[in-house]
Every structure is written in C-alpha cells, then in structure tokens.
N, C-alpha and C. Protein backbone atom coordinates (compact mmCIF):
# COMPACT_ATOMS: atom_id res chain seq x y z
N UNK A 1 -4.72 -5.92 18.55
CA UNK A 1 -4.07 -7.19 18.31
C UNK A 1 -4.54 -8.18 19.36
N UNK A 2 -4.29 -9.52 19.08
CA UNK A 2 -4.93 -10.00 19.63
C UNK A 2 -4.16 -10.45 21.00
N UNK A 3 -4.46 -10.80 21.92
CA UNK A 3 -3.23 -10.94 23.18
C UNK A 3 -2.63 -12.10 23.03
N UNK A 4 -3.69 -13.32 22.87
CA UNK A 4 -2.73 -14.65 23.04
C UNK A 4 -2.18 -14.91 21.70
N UNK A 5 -2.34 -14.31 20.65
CA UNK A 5 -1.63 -14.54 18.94
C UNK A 5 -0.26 -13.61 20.08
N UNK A 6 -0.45 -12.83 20.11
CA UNK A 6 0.92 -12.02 20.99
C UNK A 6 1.81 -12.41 21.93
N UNK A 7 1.18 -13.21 22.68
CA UNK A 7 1.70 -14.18 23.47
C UNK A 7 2.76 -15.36 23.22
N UNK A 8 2.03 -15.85 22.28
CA UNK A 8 2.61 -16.94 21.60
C UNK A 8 3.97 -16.82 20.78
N UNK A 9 3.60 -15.73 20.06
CA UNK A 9 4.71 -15.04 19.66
C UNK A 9 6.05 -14.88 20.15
N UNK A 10 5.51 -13.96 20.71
CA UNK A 10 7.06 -13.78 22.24
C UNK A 10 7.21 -15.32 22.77
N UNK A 11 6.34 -15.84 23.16
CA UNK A 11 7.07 -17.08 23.64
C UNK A 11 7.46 -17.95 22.81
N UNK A 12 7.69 -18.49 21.50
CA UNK A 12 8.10 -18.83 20.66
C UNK A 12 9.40 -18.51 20.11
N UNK A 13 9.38 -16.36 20.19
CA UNK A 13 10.49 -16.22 19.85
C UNK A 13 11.86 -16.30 20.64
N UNK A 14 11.06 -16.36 22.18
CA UNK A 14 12.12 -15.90 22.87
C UNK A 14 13.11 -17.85 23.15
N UNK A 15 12.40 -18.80 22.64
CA UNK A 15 12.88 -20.13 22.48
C UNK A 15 13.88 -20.25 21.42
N UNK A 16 14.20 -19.33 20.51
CA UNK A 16 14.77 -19.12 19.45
C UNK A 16 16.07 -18.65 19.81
N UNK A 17 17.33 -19.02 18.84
CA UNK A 17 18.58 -18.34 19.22
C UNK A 17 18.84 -16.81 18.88
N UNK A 18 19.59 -15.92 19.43
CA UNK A 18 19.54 -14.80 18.74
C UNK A 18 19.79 -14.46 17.39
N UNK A 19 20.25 -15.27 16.35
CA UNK A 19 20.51 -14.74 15.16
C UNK A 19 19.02 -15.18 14.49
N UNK A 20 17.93 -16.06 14.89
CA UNK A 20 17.35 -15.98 14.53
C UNK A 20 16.29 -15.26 14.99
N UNK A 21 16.23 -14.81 16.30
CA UNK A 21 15.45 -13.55 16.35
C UNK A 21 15.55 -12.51 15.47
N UNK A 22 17.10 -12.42 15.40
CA UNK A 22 17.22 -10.86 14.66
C UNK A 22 16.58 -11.38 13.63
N UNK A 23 16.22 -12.32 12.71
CA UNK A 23 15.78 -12.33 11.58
C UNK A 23 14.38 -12.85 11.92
N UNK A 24 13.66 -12.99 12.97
CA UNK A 24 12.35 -12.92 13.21
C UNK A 24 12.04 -11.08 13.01
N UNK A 25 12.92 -10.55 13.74
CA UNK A 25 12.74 -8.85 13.93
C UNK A 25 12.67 -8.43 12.46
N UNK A 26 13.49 -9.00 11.80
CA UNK A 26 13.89 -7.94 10.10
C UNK A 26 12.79 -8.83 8.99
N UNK A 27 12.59 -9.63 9.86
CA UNK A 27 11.26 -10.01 8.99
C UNK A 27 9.32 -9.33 9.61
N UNK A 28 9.70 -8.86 10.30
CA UNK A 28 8.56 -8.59 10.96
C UNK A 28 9.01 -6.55 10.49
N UNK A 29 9.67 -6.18 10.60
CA UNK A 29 9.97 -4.84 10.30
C UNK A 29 9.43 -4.68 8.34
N UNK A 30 9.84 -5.64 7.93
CA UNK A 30 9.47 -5.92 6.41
C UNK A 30 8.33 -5.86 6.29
N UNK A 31 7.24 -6.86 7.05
CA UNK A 31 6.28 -6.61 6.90
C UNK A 31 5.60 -5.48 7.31
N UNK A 32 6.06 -4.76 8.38
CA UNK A 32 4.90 -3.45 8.56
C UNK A 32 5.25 -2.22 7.88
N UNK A 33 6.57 -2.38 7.03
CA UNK A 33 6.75 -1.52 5.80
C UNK A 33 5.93 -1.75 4.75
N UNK A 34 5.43 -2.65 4.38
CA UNK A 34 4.78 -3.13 3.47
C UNK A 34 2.78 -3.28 3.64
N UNK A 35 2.54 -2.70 4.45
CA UNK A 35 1.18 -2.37 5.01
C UNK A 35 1.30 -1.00 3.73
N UNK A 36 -0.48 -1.45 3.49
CA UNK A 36 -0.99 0.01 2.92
C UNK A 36 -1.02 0.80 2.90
N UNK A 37 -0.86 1.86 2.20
CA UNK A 37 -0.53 3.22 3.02
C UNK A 37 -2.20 3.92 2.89
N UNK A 38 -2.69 5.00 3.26
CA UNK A 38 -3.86 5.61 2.62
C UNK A 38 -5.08 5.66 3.35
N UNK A 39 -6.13 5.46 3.11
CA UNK A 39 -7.43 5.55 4.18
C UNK A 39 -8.05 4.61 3.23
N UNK A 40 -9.46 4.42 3.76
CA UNK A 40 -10.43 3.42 3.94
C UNK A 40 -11.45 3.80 2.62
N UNK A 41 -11.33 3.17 1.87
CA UNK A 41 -12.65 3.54 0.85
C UNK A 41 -13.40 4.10 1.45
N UNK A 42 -14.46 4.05 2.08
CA UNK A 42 -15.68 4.40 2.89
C UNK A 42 -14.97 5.54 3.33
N UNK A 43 -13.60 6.40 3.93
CA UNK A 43 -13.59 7.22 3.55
C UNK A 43 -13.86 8.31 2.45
N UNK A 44 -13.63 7.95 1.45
CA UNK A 44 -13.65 8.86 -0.11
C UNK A 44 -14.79 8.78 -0.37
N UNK A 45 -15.82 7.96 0.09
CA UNK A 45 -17.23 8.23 -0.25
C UNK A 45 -17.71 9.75 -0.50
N UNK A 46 -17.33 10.46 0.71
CA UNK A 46 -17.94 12.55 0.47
C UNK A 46 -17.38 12.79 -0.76
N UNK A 47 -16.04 11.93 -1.38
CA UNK A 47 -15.57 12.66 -3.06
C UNK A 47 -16.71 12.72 -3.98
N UNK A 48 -17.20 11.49 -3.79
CA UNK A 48 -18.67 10.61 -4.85
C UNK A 48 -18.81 11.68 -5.67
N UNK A 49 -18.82 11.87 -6.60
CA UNK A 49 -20.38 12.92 -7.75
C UNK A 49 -19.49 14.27 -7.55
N UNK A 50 -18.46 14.46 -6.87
CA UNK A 50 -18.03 15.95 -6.91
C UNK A 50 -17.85 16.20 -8.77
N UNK A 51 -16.97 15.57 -9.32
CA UNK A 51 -16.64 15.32 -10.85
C UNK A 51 -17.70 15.04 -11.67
N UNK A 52 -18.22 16.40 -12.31
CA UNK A 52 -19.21 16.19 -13.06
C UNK A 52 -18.43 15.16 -14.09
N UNK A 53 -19.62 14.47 -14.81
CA UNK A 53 -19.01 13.43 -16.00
C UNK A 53 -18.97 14.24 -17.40
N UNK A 54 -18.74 15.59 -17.56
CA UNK A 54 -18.13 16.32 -18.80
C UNK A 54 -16.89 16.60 -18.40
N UNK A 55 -16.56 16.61 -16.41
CA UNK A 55 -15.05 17.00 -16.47
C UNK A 55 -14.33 15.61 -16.48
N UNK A 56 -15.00 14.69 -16.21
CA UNK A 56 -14.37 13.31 -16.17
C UNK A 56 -13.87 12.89 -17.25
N UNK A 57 -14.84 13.30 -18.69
CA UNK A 57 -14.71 12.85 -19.68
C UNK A 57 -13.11 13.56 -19.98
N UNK A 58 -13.60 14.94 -20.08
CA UNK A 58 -11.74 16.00 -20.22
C UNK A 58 -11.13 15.41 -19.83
N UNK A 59 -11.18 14.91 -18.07
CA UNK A 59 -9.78 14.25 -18.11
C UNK A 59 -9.20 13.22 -18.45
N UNK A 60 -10.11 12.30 -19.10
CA UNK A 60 -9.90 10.88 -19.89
C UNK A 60 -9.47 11.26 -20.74
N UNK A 61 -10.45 12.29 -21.65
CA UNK A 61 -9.56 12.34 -22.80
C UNK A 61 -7.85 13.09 -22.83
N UNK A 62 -8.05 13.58 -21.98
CA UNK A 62 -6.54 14.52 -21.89
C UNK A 62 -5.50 12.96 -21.58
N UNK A 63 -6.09 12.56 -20.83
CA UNK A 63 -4.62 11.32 -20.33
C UNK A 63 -4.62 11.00 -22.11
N UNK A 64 -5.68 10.16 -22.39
CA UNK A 64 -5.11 9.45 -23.62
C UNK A 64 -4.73 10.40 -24.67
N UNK A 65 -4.62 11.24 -24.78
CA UNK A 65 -3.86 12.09 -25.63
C UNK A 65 -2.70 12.74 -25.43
N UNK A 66 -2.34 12.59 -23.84
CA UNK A 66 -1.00 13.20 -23.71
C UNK A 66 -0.17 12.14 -22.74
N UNK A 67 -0.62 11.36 -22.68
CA UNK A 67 0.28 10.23 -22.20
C UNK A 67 0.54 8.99 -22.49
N UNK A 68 1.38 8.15 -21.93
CA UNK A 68 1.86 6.93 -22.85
C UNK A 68 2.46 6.70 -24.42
N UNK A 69 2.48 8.15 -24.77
CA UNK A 69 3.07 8.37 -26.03
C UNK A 69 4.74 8.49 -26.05
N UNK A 70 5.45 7.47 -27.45
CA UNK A 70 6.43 7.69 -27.27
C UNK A 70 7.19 8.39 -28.59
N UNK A 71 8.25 8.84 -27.96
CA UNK A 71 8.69 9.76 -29.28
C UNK A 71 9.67 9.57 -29.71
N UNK A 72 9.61 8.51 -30.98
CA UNK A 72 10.84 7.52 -31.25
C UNK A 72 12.12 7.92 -31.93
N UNK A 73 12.09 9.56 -31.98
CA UNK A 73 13.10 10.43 -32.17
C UNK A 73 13.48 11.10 -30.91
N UNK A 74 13.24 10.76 -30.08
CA UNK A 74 13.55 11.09 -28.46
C UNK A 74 14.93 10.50 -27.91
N UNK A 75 14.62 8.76 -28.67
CA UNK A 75 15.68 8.03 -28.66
C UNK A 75 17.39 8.11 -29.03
C-alpha cells in the first residue's frame, strides 16, 4: 500500500467525529469483504490442455442435458 494514500487517510479520518469514523471503519470492512476471492489467471495456466476436447465436449454435453431443466410437475 501506498504510505502517503495511508497517511492521508488516517489523517483525514482522525479529523472526523466518531460516529463517522465508525462508519468510515464499516465501510472500509465492506469493502475488503468484497475483494476477490481465488488466484491469478496466470496461475491456472499448468491446467491449459490437461482436458482433452472429447472430454470437454462430454462435459458440455452432459451440462446441457442435465441441467437447467425444469419439471413442471415438480411444481
């Protein structure tokens, strides 16, 4: 992070009254819940080509044949 974006921060917030800190805090907690979860594309690269494209195809066809279907006697 960067120091003086950090800086500024704190000194900004700490000019603030406390009820609006707390809602600087519960807004800042919001956001780092809301960060990506997962790794880096350029990770999954070693997956590449593992899936031959006859099993790729199976599993395409399997989704569209067994999913998103509805069964209007289910109802």
């Amino acid at each position: 992070m960067d120091a003086s974006i950090s800086k500024e921060i704190v000194d900004r917030i700490r000019e603030l009254p406390a009820a609006q800190q707390q809602l600087v805090l519960e807004i800042v907690r919001s956001l780092a819940s809301q960060r990506p979860k997962g790794v880096p594309a350029k990770d999954l690269l070693v997956f590449a080509g593992v899936i031959s494209a006859e099993d790729a195809r199976e599993m395409v066809n399997a989704i569209e044949e067994g999913c998103e279907k509805v069964d209007a006697n289910a109802w």
